[in-house]
C-alpha atoms as a PDB file:
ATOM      1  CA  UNK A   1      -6.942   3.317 -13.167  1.00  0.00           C
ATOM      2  CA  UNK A   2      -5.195   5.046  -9.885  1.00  0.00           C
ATOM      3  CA  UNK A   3      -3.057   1.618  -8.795  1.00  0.00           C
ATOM      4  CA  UNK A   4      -2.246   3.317  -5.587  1.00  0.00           C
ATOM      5  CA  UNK A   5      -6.120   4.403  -4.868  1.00  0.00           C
ATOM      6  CA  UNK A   6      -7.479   0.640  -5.639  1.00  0.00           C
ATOM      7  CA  UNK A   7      -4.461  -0.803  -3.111  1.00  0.00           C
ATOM      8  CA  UNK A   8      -5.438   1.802  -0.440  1.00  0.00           C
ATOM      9  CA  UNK A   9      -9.035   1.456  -0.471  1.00  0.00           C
ATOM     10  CA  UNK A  10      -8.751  -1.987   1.092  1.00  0.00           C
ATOM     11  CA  UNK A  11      -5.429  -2.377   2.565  1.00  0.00           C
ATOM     12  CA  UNK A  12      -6.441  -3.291   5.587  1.00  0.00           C
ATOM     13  CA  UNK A  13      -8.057  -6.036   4.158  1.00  0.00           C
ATOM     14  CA  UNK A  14      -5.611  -7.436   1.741  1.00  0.00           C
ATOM     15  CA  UNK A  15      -2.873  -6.877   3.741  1.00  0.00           C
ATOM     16  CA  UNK A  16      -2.541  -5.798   7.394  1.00  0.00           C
ATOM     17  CA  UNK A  17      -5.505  -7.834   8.703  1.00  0.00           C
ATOM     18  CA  UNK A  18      -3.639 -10.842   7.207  1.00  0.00           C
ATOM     19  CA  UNK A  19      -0.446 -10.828   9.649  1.00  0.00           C
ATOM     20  CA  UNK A  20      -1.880  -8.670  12.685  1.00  0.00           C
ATOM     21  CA  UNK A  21      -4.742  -9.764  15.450  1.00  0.00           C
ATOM     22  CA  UNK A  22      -7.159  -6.726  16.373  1.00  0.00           C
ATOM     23  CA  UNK A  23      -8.394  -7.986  19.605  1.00  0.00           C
ATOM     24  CA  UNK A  24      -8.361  -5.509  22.722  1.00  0.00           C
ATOM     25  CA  UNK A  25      -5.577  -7.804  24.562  1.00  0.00           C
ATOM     26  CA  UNK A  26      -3.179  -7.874  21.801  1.00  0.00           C
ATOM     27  CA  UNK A  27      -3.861  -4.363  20.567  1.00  0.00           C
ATOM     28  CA  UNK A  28      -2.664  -2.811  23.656  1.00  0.00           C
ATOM     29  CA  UNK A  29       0.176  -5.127  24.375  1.00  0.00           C
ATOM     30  CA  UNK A  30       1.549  -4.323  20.777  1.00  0.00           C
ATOM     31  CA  UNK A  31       1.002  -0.636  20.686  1.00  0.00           C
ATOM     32  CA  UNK A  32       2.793  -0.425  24.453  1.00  0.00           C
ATOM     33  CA  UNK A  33       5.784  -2.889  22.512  1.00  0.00           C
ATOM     34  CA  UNK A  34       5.666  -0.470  19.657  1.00  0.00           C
ATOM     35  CA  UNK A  35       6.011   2.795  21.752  1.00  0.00           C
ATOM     36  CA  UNK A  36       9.015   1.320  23.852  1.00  0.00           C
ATOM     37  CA  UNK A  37      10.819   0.866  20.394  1.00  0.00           C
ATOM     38  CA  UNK A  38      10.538   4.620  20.116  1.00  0.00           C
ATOM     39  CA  UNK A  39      11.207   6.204  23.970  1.00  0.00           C
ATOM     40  CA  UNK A  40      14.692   6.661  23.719  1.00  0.00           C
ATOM     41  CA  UNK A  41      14.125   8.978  21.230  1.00  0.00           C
ATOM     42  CA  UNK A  42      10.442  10.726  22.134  1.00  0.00           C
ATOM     43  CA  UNK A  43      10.702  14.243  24.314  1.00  0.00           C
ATOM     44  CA  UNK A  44      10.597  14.128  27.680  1.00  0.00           C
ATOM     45  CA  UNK A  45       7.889  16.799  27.923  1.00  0.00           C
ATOM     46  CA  UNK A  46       4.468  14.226  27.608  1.00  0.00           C
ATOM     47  CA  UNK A  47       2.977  17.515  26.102  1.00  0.00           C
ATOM     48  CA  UNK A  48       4.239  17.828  23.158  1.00  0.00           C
ATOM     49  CA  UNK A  49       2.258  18.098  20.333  1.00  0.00           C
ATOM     50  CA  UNK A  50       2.510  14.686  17.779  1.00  0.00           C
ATOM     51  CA  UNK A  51       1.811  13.596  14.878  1.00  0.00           C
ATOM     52  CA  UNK A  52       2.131  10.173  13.933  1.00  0.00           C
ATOM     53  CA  UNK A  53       1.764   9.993   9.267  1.00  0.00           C
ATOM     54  CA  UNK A  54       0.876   6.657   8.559  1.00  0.00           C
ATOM     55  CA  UNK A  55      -0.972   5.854  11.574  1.00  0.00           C
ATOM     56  CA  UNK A  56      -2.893   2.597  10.140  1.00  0.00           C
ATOM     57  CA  UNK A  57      -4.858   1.352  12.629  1.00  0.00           C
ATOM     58  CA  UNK A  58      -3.688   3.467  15.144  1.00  0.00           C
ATOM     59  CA  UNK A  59      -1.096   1.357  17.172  1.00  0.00           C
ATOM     60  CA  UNK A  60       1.582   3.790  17.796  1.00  0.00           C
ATOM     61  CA  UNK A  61      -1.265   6.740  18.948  1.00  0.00           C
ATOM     62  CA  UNK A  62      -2.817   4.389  20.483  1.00  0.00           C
ATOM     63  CA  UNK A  63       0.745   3.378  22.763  1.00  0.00           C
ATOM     64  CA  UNK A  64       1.697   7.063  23.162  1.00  0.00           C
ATOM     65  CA  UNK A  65      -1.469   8.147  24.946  1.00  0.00           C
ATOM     66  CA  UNK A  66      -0.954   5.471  27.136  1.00  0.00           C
ATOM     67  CA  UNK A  67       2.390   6.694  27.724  1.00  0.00           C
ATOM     68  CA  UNK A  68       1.151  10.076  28.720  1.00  0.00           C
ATOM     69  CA  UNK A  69       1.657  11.659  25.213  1.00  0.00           C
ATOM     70  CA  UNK A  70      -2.078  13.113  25.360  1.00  0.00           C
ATOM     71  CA  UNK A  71      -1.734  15.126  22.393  1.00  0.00           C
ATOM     72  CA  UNK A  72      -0.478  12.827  20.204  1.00  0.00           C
ATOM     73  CA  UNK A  73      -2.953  12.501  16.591  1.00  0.00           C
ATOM     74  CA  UNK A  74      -2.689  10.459  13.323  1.00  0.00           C
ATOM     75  CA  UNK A  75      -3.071  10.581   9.700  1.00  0.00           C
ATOM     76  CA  UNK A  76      -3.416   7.888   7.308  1.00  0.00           C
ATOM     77  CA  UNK A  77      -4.648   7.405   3.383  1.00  0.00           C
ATOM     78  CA  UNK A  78      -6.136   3.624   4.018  1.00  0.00           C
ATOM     79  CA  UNK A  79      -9.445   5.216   5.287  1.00  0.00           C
ATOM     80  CA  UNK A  80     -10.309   1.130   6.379  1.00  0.00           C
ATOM     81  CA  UNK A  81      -7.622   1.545   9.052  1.00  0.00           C
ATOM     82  CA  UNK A  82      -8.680   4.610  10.295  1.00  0.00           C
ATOM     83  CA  UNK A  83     -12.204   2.939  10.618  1.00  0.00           C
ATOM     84  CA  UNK A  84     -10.395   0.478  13.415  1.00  0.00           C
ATOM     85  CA  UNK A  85      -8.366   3.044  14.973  1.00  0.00           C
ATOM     86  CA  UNK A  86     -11.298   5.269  15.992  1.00  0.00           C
ATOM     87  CA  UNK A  87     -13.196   1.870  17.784  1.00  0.00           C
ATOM     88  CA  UNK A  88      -9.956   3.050  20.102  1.00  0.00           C
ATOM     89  CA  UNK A  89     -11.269   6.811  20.653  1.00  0.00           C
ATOM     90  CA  UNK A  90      -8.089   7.766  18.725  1.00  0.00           C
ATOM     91  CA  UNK A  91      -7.928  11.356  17.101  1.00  0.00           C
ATOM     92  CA  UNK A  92      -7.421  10.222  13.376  1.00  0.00           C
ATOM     93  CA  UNK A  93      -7.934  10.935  10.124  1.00  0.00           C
ATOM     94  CA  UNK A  94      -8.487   9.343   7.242  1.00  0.00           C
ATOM     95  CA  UNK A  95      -6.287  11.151   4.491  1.00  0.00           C
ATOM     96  CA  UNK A  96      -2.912  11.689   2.810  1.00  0.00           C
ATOM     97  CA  UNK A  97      -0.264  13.126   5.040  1.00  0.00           C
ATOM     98  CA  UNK A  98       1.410  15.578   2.431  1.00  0.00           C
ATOM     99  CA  UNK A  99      -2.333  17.135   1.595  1.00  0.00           C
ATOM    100  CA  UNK A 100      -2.780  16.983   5.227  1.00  0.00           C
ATOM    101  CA  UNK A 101       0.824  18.468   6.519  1.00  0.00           C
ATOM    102  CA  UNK A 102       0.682  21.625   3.297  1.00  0.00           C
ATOM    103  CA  UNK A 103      -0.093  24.667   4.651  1.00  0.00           C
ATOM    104  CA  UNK A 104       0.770  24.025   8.596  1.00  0.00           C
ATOM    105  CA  UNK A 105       3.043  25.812  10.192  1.00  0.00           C
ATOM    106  CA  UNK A 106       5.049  25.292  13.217  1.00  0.00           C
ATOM    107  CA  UNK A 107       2.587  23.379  14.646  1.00  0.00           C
ATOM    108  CA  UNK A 108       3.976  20.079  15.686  1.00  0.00           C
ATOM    109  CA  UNK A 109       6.810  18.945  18.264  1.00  0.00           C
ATOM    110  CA  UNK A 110       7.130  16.013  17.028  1.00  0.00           C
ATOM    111  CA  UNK A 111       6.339  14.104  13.291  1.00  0.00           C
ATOM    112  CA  UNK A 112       6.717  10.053  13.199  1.00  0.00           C
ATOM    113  CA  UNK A 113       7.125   8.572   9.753  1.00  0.00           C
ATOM    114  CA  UNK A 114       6.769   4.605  10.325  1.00  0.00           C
ATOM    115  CA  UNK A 115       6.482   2.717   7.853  1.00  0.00           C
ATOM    116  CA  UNK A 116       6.180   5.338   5.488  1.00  0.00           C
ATOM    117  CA  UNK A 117       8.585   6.941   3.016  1.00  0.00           C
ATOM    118  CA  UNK A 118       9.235   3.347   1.029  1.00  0.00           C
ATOM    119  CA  UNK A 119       5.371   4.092  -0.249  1.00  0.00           C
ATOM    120  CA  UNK A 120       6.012   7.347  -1.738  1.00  0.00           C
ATOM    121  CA  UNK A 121       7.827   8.184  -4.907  1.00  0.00           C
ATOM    122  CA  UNK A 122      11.357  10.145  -4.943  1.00  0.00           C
ATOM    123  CA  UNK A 123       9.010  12.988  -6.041  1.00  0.00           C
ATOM    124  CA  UNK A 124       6.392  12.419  -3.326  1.00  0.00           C
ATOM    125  CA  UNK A 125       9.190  11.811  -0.817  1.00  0.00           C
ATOM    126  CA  UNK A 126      10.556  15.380  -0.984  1.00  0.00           C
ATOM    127  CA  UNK A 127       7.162  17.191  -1.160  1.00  0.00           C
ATOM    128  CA  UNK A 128       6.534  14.984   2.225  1.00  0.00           C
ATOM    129  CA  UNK A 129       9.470  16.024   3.988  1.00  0.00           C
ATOM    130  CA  UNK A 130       9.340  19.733   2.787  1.00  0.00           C
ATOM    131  CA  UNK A 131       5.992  20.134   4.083  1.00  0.00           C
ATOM    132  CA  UNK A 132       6.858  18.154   7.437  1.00  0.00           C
ATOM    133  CA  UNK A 133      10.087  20.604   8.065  1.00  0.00           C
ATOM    134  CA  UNK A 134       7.333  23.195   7.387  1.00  0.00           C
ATOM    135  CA  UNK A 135       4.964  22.061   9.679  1.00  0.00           C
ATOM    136  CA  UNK A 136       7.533  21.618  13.107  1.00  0.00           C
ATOM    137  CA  UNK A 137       8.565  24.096  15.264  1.00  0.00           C
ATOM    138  CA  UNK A 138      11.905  25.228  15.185  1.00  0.00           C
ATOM    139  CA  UNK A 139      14.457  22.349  16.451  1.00  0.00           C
ATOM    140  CA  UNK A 140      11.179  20.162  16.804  1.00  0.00           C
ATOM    141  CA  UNK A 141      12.057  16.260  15.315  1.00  0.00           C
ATOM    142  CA  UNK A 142      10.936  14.491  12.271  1.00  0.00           C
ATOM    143  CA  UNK A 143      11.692  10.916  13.516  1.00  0.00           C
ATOM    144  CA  UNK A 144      11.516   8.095  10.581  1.00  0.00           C
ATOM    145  CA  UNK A 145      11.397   4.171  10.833  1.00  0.00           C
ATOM    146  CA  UNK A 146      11.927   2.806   7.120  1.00  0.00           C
ATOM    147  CA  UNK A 147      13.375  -0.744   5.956  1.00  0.00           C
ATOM    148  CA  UNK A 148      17.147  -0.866   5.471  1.00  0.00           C
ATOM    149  CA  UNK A 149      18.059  -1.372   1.766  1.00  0.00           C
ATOM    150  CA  UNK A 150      21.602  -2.404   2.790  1.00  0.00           C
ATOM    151  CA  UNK A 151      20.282  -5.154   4.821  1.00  0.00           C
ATOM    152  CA  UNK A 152      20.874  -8.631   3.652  1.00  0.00           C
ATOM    153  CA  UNK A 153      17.078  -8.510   3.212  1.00  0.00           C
ATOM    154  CA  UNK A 154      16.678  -5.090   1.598  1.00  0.00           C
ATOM    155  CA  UNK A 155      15.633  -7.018  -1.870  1.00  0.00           C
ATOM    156  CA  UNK A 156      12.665  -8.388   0.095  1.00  0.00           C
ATOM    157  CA  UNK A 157      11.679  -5.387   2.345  1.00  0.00           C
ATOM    158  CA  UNK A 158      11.398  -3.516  -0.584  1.00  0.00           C
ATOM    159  CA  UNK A 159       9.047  -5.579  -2.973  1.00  0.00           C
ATOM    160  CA  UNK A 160       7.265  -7.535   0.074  1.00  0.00           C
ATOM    161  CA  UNK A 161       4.268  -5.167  -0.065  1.00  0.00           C
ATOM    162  CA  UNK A 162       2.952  -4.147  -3.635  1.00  0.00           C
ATOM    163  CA  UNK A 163       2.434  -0.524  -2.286  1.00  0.00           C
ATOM    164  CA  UNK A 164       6.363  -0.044  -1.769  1.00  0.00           C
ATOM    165  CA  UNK A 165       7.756   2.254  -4.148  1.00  0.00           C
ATOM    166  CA  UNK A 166      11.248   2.732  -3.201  1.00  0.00           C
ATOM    167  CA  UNK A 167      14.278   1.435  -0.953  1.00  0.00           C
ATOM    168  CA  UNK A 168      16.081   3.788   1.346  1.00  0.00           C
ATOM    169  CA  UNK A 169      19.763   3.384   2.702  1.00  0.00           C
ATOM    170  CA  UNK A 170      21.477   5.319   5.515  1.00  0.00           C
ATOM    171  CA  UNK A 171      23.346   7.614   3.092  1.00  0.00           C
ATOM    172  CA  UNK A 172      20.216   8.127   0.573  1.00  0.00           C
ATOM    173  CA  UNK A 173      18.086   9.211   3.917  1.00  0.00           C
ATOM    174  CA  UNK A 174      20.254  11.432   4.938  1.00  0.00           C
ATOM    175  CA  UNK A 175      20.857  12.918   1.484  1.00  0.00           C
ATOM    176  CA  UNK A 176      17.422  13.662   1.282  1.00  0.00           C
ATOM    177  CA  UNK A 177      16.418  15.397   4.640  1.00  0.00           C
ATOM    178  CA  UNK A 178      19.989  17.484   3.846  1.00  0.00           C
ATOM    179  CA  UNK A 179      18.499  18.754   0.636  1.00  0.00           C
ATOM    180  CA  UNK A 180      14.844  19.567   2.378  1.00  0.00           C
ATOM    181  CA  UNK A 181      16.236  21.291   5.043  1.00  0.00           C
ATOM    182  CA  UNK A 182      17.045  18.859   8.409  1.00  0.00           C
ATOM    183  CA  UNK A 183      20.091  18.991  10.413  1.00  0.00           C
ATOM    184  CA  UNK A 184      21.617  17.203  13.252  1.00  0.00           C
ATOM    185  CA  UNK A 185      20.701  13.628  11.690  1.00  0.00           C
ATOM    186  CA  UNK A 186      20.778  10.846  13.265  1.00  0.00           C
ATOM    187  CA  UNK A 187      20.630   6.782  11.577  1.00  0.00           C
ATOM    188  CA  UNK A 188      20.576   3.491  13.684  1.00  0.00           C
ATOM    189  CA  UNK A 189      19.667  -0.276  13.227  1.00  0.00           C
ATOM    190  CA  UNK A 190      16.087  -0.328  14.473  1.00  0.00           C
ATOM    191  CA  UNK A 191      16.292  -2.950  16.859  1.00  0.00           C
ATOM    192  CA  UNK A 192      12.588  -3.145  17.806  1.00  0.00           C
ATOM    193  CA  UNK A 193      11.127  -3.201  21.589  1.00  0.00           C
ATOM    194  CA  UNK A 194      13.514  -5.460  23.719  1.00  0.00           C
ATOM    195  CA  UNK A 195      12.072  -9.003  25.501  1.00  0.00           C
ATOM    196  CA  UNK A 196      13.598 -12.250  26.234  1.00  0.00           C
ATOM    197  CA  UNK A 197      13.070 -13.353  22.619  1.00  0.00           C
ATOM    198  CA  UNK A 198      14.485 -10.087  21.355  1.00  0.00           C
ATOM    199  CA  UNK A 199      17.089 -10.565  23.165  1.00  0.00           C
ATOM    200  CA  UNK A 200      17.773 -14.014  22.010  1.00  0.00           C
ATOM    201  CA  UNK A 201      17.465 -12.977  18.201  1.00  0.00           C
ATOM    202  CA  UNK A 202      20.178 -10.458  18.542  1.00  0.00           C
ATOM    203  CA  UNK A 203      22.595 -12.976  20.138  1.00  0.00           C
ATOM    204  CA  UNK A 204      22.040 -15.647  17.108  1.00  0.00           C
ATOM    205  CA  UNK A 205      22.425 -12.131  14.181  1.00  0.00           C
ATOM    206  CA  UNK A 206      25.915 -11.588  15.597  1.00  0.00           C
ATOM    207  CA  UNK A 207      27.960 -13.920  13.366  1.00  0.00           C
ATOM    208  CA  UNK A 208      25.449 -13.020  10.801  1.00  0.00           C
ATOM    209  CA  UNK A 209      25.981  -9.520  11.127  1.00  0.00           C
ATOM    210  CA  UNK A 210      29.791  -9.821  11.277  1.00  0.00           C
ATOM    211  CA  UNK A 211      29.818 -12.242   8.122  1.00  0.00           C
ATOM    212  CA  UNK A 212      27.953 -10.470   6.271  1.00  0.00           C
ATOM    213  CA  UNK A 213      30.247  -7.135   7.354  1.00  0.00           C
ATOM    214  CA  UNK A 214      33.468  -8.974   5.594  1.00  0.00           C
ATOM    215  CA  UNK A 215      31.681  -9.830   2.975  1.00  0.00           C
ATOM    216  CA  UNK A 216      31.269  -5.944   2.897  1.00  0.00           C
ATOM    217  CA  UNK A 217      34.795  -4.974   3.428  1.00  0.00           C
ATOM    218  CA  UNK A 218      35.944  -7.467   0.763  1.00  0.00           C
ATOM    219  CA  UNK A 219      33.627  -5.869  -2.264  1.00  0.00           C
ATOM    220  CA  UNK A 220      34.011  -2.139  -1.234  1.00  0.00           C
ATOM    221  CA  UNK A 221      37.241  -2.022   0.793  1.00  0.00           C
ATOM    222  CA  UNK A 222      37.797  -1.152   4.366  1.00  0.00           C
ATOM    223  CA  UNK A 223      36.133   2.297   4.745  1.00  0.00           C
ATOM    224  CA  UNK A 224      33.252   3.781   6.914  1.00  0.00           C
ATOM    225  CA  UNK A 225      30.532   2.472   4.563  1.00  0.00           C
ATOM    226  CA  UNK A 226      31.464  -0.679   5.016  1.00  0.00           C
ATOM    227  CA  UNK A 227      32.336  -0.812   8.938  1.00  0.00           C
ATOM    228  CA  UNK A 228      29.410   1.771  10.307  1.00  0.00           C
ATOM    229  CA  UNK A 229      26.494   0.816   8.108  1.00  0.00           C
ATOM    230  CA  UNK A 230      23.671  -0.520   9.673  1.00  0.00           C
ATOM    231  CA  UNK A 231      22.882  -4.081   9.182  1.00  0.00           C
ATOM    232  CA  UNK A 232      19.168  -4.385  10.515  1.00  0.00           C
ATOM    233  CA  UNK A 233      16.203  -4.561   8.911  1.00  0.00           C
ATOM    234  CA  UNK A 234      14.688  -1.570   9.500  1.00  0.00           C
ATOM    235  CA  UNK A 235      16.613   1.768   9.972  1.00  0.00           C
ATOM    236  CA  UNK A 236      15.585   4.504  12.851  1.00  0.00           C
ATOM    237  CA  UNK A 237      16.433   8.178  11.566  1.00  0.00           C
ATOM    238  CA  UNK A 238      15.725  11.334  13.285  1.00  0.00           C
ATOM    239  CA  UNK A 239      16.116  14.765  12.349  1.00  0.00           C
ATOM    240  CA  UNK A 240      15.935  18.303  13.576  1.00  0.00           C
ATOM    241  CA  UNK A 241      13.993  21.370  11.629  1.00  0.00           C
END
């Protein structure tokens, strides 16, 4: 039996519909929180042509159109999700993104990969990102949100959702979009939309962070590594073709 097909088939019931509310208020007030995560980073130019793999139920299309991004379009293999992102009037598809992505060329500004790569296989992870460096323009961006294996709670990120196939850390990331072909790229902490109570967490992680940093420095020495990795739970990359 296909594991992956059977966990797909009804992910949105077995496990996004259990820690997410679908109701028009808090749709649009999360997808609006989820596309301010990302603006620093998005073009300037509201028509550029995007492509968000791993849309789900549409959230971050859903947040870009409403930030102006009008030709912004989605992909995603849990065709249940897809079923509640069109009750938005989203331009989805139910499918998988490196079937989808082979054979384009040049065709997108921009490609988002949230929430993504840690379901794919190493093998499946390079045949993604060789046919989404296929499918930009030239020096379009391939911008990735993943969770952080070199957090404190990389263990947990990683086997938290029985679809998860692998962890990724700043320097395997970038290892990999070197070898398929990305330059100029770029890792942070993904530190999430900002509010009051954002705000507030990120105060209360600084001794955290910093004891967990010497706790760093004392097992692998003082170094780079050890002083620049990020700590976060999540890790924003972007790339250029």
């Amino acid at each position: 039996m296909d594991y992956k097909k059977l966990l797909y088939e009804k992910y949105y019931k077995t496990r996004y519909s259990k820690t997410n509310k679908l109701d028009d208020e808090t749709y649009h007030k999360t997808a609006c929180k989820l596309v301010s995560a990302f603006k620093v980073i998005l073009p300037s130019d509201k028509n550029v042509k995007i492509l968000d793999c791993a849309c789900g139920v549409g959230y971050l299309v859903y947040g870009l159109k409403q930030a102006g991004y009008i030709k912004a379009e989605g992909v995603d293999i849990s065709a249940d999700q897809i079923v509640e992102a069109e009750k938005h009037g989203l331009a989805v598809i139910a499918g998988d993104a490196i079937a989808y992505l082979d054979g384009r060329t040049g065709e997108y500004d921009v490609i988002i990969a949230s929430d993504l790569l840690e379901h794919f296989t190493k093998t499946e992870l390079v045949q993604f990102l060789r046919v989404a460096h296929k499918a930009l323009k030239d020096q379009a961006i391939l911008i990735i949100k993943t969770p952080n294996a070199d957090s404190p709670f990389g263990c947990g990120s990683r086997y938290r959702d029985l679809t998860h196939e692998l962890g990724l850390t700043k320097d395997s990331i970038e290892q990999v979009l070197e070898l398929t072909g990305f330059s100029d790229i770029k890792t942070i902490g993904y530190k999430g939309a900002y509010s009051v109570l954002n705000g507030l967490r990120r105060s209360v992680n600084i001794p955290f962070k910093l004891f967990w940093r010497m706790f760093m420095l004392s097992e692998i020495g003082i170094g780079k590594r050890a002083l620049n990795v990020p700590l976060e739970l999540n890790i924003l990359v972007t790339a250029k073709k």
